[in-house]
N, C-alpha and C. Protein backbone atom coordinates (compact mmCIF):
# COMPACT_ATOMS: atom_id res chain seq x y z
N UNK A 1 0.85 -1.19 0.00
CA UNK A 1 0.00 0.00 0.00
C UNK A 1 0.89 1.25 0.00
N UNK A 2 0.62 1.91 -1.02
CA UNK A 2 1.51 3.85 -0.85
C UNK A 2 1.25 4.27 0.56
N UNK A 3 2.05 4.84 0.54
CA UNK A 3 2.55 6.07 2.22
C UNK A 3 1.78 7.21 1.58
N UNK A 4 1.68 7.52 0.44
CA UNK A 4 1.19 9.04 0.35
C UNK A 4 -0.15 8.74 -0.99
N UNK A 5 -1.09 9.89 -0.83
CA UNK A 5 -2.13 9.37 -1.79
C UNK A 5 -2.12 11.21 -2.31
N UNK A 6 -2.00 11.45 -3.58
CA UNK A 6 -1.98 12.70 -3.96
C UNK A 6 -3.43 12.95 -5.00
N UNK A 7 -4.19 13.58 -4.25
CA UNK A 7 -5.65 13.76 -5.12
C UNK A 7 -5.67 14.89 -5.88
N UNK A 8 -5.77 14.44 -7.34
CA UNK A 8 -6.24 15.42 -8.22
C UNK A 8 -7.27 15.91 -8.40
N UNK A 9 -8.78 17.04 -7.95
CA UNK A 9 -9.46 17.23 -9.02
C UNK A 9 -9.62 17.58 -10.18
N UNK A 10 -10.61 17.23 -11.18
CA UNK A 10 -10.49 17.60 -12.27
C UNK A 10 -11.99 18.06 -13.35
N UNK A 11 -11.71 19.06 -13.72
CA UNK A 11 -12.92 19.67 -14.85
C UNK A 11 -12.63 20.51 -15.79
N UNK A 12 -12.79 19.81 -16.86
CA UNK A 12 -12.11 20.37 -17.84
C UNK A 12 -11.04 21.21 -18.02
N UNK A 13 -9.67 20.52 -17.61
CA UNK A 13 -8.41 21.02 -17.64
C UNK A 13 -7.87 20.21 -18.75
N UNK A 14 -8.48 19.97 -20.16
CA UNK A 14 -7.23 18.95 -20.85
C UNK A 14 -5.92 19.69 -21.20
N UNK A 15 -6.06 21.47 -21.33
CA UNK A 15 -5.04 22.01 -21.95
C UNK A 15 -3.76 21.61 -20.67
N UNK A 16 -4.24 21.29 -19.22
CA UNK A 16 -3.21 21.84 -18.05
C UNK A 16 -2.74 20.21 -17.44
N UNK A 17 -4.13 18.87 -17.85
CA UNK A 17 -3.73 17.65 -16.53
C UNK A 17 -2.32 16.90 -17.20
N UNK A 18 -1.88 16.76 -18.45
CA UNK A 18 -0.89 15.93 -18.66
C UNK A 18 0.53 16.51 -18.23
N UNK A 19 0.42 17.98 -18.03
CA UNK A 19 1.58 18.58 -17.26
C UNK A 19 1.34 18.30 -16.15
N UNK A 20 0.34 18.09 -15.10
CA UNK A 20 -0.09 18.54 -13.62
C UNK A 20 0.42 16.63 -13.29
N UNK A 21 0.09 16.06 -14.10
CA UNK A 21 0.50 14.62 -13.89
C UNK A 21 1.72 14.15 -14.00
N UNK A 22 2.33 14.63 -14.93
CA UNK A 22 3.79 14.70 -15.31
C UNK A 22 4.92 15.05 -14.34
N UNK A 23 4.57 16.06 -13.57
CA UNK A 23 4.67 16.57 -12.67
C UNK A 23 5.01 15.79 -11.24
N UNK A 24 4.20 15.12 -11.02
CA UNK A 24 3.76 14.62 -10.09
C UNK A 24 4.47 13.01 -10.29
N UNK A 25 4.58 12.60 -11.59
CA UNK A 25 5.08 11.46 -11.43
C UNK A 25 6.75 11.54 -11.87
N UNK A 26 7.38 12.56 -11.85
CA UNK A 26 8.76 12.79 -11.63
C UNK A 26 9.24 12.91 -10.76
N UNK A 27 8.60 13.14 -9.54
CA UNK A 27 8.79 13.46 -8.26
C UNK A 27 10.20 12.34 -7.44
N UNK A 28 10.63 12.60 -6.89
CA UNK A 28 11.81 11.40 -6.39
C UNK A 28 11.31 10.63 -5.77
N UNK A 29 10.48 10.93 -4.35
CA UNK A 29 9.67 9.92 -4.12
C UNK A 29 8.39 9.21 -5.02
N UNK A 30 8.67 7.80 -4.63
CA UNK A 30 7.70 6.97 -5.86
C UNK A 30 6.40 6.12 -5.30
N UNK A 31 6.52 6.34 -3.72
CA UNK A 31 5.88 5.46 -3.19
C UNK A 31 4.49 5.51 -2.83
N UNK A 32 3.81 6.47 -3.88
CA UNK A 32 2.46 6.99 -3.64
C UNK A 32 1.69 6.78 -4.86
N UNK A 33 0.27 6.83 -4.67
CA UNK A 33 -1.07 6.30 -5.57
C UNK A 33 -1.51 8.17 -5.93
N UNK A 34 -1.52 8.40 -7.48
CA UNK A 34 -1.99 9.31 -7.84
C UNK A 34 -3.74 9.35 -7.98
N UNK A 35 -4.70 9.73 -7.25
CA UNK A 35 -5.88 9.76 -7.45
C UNK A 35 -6.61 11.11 -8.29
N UNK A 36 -7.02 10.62 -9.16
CA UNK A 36 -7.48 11.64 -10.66
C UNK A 36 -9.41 11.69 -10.39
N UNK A 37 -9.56 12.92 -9.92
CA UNK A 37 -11.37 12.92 -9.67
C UNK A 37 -11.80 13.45 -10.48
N UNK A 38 -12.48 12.62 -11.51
CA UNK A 38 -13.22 13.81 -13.12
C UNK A 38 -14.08 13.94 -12.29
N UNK A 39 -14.47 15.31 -12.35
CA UNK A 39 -15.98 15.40 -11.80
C UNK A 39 -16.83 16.01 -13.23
N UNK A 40 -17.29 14.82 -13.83
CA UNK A 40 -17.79 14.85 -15.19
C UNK A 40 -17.37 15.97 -15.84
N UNK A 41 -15.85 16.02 -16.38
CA UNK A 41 -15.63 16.92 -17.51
C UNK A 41 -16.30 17.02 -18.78
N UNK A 42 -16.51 17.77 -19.68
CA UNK A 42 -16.69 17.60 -20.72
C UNK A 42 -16.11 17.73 -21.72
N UNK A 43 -14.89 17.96 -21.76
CA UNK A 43 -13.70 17.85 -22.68
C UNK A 43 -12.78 16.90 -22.74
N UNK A 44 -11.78 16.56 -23.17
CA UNK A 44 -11.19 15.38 -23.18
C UNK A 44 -9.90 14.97 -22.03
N UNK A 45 -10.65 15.42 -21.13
CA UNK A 45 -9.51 15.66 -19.89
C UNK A 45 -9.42 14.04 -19.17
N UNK A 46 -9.98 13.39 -19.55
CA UNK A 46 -10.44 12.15 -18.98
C UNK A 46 -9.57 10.80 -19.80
N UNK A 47 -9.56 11.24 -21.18
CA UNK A 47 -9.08 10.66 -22.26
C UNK A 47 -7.70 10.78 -21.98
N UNK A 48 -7.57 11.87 -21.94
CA UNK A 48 -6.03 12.65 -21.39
C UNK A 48 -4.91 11.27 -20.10
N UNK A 49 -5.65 11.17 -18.85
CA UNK A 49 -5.52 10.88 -17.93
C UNK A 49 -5.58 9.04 -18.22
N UNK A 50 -6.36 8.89 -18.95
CA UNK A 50 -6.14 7.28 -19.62
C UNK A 50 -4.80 6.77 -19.92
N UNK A 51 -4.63 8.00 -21.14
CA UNK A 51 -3.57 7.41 -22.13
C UNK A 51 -2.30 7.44 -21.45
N UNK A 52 -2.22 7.98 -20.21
CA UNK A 52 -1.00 7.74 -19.70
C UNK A 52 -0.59 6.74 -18.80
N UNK A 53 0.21 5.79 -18.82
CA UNK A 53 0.09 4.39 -18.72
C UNK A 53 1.31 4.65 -17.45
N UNK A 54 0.47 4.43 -16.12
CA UNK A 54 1.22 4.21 -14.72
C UNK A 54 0.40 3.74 -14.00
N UNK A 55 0.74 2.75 -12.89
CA UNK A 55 -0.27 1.99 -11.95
C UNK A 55 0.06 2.58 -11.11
N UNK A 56 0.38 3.75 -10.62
CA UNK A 56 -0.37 4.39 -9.47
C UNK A 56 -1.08 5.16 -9.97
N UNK A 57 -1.26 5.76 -11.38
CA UNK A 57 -2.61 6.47 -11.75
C UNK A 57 -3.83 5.30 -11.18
N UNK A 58 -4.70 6.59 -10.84
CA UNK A 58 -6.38 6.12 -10.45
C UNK A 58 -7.23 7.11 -10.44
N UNK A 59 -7.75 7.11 -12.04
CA UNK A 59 -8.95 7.93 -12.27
C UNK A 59 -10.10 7.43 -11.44
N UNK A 60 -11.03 8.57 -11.32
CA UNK A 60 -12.52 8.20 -10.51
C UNK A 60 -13.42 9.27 -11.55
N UNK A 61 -14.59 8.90 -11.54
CA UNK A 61 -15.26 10.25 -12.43
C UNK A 61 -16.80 9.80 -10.96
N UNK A 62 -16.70 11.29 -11.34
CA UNK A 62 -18.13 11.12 -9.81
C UNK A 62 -19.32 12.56 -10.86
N UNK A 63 -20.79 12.77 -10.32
CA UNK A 63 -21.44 13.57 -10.52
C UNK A 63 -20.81 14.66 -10.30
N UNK A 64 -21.03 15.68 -11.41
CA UNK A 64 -20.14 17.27 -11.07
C UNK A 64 -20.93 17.55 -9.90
N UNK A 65 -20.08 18.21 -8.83
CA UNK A 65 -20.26 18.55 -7.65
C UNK A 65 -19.38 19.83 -6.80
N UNK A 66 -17.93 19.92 -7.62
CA UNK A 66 -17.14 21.39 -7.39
C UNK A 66 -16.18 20.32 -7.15
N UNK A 67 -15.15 21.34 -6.66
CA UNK A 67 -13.31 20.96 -6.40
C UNK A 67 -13.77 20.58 -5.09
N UNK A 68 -14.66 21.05 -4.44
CA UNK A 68 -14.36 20.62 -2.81
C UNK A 68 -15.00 19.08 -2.69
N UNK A 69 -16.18 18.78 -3.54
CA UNK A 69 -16.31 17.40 -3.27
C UNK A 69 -15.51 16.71 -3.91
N UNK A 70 -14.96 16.51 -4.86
CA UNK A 70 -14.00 15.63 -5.34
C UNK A 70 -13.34 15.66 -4.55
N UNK A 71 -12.68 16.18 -3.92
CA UNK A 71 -10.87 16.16 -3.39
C UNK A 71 -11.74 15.02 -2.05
N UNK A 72 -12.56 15.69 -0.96
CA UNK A 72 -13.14 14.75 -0.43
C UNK A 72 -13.64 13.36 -1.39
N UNK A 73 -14.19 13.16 -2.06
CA UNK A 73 -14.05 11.87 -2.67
C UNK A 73 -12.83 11.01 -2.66
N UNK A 74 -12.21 11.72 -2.89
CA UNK A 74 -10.87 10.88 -3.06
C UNK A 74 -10.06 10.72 -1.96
């Protein structure tokens, strides 16, 4: 199990999540689960977050609800 769990929300950021992820998985420490909360985007921010192939990525898509319920979701 990861020591650290780093929650993303997300709504329609495709121009900004493959940097914001990128980011995050260069980091030196490795020992943590990236959690990705679409809160039903409608752009391809979701698609985005697929195609990038790491098993600590973990998309969730929940009813749009704001940044504050996602982050609690996750």
């Amino acid at each position: 199990m990861p020591v650290i769990s780093v929650v993303i929300p997300l709504y329609n950021k495709e121009n900004f999540i493959r940097n914001t992820i990128n980011s995050v998985l260069k980091q030196t420490f490795t020992d943590f689960e990236l959690i990705v909360i679409n809160d039903s985007s409608t752009d391809q921010s979701l698609s985005i977050v697929s195609s990038i192939k790491d098993k600590r990525i973990k998309p969730y898509t929940i009813q749009n609800s704001g940044a504050s319920k996602s982050r609690n979701y996750g």
